[in-house]
Protein backbone atom coordinates (compact mmCIF):
# COMPACT_ATOMS: atom_id res chain seq x y z
CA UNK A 1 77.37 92.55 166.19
CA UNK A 2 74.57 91.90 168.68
CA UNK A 3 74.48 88.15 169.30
CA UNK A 4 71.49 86.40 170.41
CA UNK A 5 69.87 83.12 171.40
CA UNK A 6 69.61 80.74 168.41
CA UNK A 7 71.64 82.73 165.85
CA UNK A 8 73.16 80.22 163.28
CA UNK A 9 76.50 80.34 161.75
CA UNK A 10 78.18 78.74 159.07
CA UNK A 11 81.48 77.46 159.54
CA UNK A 12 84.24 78.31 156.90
CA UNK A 13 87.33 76.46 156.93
CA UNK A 14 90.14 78.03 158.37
CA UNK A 15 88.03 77.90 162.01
CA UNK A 16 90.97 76.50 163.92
CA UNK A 17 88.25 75.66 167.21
CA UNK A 18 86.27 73.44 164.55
CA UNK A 19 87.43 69.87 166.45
CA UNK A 20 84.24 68.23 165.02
CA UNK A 21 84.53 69.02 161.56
CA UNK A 22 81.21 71.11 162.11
CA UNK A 23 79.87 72.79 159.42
CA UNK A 24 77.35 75.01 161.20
CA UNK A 25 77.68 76.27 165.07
CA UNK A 26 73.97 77.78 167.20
CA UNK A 27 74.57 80.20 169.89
CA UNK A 28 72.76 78.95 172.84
CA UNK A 29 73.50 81.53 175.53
CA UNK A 30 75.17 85.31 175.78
CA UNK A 31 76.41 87.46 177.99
CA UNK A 32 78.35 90.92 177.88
CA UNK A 33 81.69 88.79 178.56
CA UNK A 34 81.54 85.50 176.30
CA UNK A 35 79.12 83.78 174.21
CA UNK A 36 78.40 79.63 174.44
CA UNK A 37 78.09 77.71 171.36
CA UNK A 38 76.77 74.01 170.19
CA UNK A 39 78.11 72.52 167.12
CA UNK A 40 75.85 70.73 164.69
CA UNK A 41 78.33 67.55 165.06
CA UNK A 42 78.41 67.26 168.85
CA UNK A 43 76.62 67.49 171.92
CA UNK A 44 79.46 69.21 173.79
CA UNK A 45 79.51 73.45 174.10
CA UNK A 46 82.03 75.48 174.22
CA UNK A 47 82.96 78.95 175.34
CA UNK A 48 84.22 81.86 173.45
CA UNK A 49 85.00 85.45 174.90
CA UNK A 50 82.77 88.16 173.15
CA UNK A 51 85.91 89.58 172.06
CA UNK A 52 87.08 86.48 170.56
CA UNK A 53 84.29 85.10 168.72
CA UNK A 54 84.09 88.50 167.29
CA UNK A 55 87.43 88.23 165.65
CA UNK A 56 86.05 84.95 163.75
CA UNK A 57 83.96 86.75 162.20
CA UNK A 58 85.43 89.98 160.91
CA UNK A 59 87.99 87.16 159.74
CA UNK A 60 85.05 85.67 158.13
CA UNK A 61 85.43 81.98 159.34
CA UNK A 62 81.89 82.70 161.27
CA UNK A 63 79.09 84.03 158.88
CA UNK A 64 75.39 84.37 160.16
CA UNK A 65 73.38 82.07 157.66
CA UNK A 66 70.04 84.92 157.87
CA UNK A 67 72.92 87.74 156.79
CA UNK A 68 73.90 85.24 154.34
CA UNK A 69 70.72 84.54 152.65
CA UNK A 70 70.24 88.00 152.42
CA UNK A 71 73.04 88.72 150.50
CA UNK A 72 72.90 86.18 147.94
């Protein structure tokens, strides 16, 4: 998947990084080697590795809200 700037996610339990009890996550900046997040329940960021915030999704813990939508 091609991430980009303002891409929302919905957050499925079973997200073991979900500290905040978030229930949605924006991507705010990407880069070929990680990708940096914002909660909807904090101010703070975080940091994932491309790699890694890939595997959250194919897991399906991570699911694009505008893929969702389309879907349903």
């Amino acid at each position: 998947m091609e991430y980009q700037h303002n891409m929302e996610f919905e957050i499925r339990n079973g997200f073991l990084p979900n500290m905040y009890n978030s229930d949605r996550l924006k991507v705010l900046e990407v880069s070929n080697s990680s990708v940096i997040i914002k909660m909807n329940n904090t101010e703070n960021r975080s940091v994932f590795p491309v790699d890694n915030f890939d595997y959250w999704i194919k897991r399906g813990l991570l699911v694009n809200v505008h893929e969702k939508r389309r879907t349903s």
